[in-house]
Every structure is written in structure tokens, then in C-alpha cells.
Protein backbone atom coordinates (compact mmCIF):
# COMPACT_ATOMS: atom_id res chain seq x y z
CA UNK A 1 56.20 81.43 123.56
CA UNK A 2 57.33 81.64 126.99
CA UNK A 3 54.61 81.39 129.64
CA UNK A 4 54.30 83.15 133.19
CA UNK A 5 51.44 82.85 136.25
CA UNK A 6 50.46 85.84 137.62
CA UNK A 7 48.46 84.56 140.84
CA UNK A 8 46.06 87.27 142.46
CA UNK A 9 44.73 87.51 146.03
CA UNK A 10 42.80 89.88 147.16
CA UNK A 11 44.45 92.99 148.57
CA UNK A 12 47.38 92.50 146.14
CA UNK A 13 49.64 95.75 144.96
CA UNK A 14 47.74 96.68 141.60
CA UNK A 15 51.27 99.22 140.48
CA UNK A 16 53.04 95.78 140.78
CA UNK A 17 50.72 93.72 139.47
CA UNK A 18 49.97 95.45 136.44
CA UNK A 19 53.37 96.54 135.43
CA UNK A 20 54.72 92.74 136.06
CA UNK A 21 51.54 92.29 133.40
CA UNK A 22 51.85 94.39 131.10
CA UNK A 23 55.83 94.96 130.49
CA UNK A 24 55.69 90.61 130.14
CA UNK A 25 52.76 90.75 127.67
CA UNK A 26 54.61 93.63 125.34
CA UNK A 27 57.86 91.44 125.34
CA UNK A 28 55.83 88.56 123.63
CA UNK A 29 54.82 86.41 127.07
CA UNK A 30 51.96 84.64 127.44
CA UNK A 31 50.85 85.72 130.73
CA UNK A 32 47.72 83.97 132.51
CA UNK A 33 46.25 85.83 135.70
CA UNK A 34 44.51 83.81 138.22
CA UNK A 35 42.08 84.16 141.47
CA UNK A 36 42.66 82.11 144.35
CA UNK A 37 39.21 81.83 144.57
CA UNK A 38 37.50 84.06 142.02
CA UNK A 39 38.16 85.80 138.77
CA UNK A 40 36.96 89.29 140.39
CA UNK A 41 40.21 90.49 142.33
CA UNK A 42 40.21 93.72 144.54
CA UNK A 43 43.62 95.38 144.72
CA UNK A 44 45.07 96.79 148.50
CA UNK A 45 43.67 100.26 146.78
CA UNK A 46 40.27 99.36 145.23
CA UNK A 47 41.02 98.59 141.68
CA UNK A 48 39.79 95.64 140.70
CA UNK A 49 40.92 93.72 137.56
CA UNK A 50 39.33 90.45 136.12
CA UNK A 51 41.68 87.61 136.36
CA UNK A 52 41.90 85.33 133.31
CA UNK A 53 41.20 81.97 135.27
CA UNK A 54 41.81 80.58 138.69
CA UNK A 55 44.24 78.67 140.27
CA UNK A 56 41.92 75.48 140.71
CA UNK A 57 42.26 75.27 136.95
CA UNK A 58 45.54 75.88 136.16
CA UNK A 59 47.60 73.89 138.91
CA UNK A 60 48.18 71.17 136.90
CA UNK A 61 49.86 73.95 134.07
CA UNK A 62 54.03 73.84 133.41
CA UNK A 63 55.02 77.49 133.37
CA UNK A 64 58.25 79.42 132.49
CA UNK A 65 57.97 81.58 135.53
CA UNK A 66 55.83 82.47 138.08
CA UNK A 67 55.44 85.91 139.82
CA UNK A 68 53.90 86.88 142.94
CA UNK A 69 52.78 90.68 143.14
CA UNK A 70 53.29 92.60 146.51
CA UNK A 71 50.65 94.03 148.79
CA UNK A 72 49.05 93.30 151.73
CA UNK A 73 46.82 91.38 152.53
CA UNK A 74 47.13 89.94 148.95
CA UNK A 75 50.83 88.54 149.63
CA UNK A 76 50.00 86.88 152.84
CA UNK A 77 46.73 85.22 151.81
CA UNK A 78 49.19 83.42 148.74
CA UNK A 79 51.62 82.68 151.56
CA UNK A 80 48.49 81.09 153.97
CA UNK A 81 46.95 79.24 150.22
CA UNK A 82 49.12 75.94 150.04
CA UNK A 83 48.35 74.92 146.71
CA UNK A 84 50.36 78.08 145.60
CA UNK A 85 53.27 76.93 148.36
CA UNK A 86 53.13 73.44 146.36
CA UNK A 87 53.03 74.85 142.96
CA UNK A 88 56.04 77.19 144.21
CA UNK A 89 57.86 73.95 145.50
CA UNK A 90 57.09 72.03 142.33
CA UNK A 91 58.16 74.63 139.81
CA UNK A 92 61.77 75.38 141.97
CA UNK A 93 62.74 72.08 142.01
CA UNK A 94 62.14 72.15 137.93
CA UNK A 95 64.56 74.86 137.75
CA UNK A 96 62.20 76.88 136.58
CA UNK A 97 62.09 80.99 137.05
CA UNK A 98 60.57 82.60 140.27
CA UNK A 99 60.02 85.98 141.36
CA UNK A 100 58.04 88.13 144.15
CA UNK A 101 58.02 91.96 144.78
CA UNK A 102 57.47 93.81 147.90
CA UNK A 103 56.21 91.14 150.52
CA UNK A 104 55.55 88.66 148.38
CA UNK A 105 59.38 87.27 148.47
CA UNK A 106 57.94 86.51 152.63
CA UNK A 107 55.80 83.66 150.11
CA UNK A 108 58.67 82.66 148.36
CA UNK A 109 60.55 82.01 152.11
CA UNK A 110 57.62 79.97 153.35
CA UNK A 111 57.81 77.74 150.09
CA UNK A 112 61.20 76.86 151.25
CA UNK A 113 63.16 78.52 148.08
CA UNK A 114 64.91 81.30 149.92
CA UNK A 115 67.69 79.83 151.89
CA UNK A 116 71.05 80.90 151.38
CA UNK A 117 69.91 83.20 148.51
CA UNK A 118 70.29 86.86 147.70
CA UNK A 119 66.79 88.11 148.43
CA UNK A 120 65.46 91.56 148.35
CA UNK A 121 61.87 92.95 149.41
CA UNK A 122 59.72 95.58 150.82
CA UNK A 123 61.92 97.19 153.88
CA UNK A 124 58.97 96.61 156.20
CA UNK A 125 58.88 92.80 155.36
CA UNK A 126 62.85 92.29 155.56
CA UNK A 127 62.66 90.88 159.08
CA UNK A 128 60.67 87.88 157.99
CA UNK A 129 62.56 86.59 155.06
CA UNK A 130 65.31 85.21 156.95
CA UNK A 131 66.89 81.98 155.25
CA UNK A 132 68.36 83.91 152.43
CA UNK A 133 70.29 87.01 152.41
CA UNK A 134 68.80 89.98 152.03
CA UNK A 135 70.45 92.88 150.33
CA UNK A 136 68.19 95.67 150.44
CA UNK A 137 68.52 96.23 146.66
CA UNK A 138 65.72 97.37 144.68
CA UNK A 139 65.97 94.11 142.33
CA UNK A 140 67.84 91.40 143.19
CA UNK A 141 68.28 87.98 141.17
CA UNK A 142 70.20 84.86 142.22
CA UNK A 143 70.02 81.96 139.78
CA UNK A 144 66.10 80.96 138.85
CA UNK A 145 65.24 83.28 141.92
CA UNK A 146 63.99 87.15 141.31
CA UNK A 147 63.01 89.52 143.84
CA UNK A 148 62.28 93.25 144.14
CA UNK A 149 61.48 96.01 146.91
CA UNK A 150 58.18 97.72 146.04
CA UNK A 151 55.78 99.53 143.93
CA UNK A 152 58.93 102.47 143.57
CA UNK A 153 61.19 99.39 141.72
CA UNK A 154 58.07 97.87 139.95
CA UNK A 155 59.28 98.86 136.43
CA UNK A 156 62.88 97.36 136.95
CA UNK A 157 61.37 94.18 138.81
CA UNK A 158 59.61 94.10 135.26
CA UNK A 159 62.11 94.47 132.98
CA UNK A 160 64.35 92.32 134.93
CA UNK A 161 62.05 89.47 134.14
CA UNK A 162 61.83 90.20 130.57
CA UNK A 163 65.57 89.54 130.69
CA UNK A 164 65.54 86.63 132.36
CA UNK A 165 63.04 85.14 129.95
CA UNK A 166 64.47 87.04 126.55
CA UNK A 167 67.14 88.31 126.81
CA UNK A 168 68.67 91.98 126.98
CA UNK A 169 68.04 92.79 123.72
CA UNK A 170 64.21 92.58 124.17
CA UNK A 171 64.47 94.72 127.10
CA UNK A 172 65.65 97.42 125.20
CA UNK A 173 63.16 96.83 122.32
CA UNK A 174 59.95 96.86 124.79
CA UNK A 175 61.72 99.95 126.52
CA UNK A 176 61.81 101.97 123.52
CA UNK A 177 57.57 102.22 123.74
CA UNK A 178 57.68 102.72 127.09
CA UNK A 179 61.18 104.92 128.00
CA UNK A 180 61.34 103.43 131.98
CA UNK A 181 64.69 104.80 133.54
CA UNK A 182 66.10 101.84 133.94
């Protein structure tokens, strides 16, 4: 079973989060949520959800991939946390899949995994992911590396992952429960 880390900050996009989730748990992953700080996580918008663990103890963890939802000012506290930057790091240099959405790819550029890559993210947060090449697209992947725009391309960030990890034959068998335009 392939595994993915879902790490959640306070203030982080809940359409993003969510749909990264749950489109990842219906293709078979085994996804593991986790609090900075805290299990109890407040979205930018007031939802909160109950994260299955925190990051204290799951550092230690291998993963298949790891995805950073959006939002502010949950994507800049996991750019400010430096265990994430160091679990980012670690996983990279494994050659191991990661992907951010919206400003979160601004988390992925501090981590140092960026440079000279095609990069997309949230219009308002292009200006500050600047060592790889940004393309503006609403998902963009180069190699191990994912990235997407915003809540708008959450679905497609979502499916592009399932992809990544399965194949394009499970995309089109979790699509047929959930018929995203894709």
C-alpha cells in the first residue's frame, strides 16, 4: 500500500486539503494527517478536521509522498516549522514524490527542491517561488516534484497524484464514483 503525509497547520485550505484526502484514500492510499502541534486543526475558513497524529510522532516515518495543502496562514507556518523543511529535504533526496498546492509550493522553494524545476502555484504567491520555473499551469509535475494553483485545480492536483502513485488506470477507476472534469 502506498503511503502519503498530509501535514496540517492551522489556517490551511480545507477544499485542498480534503480533496488531496479523500481522492488518495478512494484510490487505495494510506493517507496519515498530522498537526504541527495538535490533532485539532482550524482551516483558513473555520472548518476544523481532527488530524490522525502529529508530526512529532511520525518524523521518523518513510513515506511514498508527501503533500502540503494551500492556504494561508497554514502554508507559511509549514514553511517557518523546520522539522517539515528537514523531512521535505530528507524525502527529495530519496527520490521520493512531493507535491504542494496554492502557496504551499513557496514551502517546497524554502526546502531547497524547487530550483530549475517546472513549478506552478497560487498566482498571488508566484513572485516568491523563484528558483524553479513557474508556468502558471493549473497542475504542473516535473520528475518526483507536483505542484498545483489553487482550490479551482484541487480535483486535478488530486488526481494527478493518484497517477503518480497508481497509475492512469486507477485514475479513471476512482473517477468513475466521483465524475471530476478532468
Amino acid at each position: 500500500m502506498k503511503s502519503v503525509l498530509v501535514p496540517l497547520a492551522d489556517g490551511f485550505e480545507e477544499i485542498e486539503a480534503v480533496t488531496i484526502i479523500d481522492i488518495l484514500r478512494r484510490a487505495g492510499a494510506a493517507v496519515t494527517t498530522a498537526g504541527l502541534e495538535k490533532r485539532n486543526v482550524e482551516g483558513s475558513h473555520g472548518i476544523k478536521l481532527i488530524a490522525d497524529t502529529v508530526i512529532v510522532e511520525i518524523s521518523d516515518r518513510e513515506w511514498d509522498m508527501i503533500v502540503l495543502p494551500g492556504g494561508v496562514p497554514g502554508a507559511p507556518t509549514l514553511g517557518k516549522d523546520e522539522r517539515i523543511l528537514k523531512l521535505l529535504k530528507r524525502h527529495s533526496e530519496r527520490g521520493k514524490f512531493t507535491a504542494a498546492i496554492c502557496a504551499a509550493p513557496w514551502v517546497l522553494e524554502k526546502a531547497g527542491l524547487t530550483a530549475e524545476r517546472r513549478v506552478t502555484s497560487h498566482p498571488d504567491w508566484a513572485d516568491r517561488v523563484v528558483l524553479g520555473h513557474h508556468t502558471g499551469s493549473r497542475v504542473e509535475t516535473d520528475g518526483t516534484l507536483v505542484t498545483g494553483q489553487a482550490a479551482g485545480s484541487a480535483m486535478e492536483f488530486a488526481f494527478k497524484l493518484v497517477e503518480q502513485l497508481f497509475g492512469k488506470r486507477k485514475v479513471e477507476e476512482v473517477n468513475r464514483g466521483v465524475l471530476a472534469k478532468l
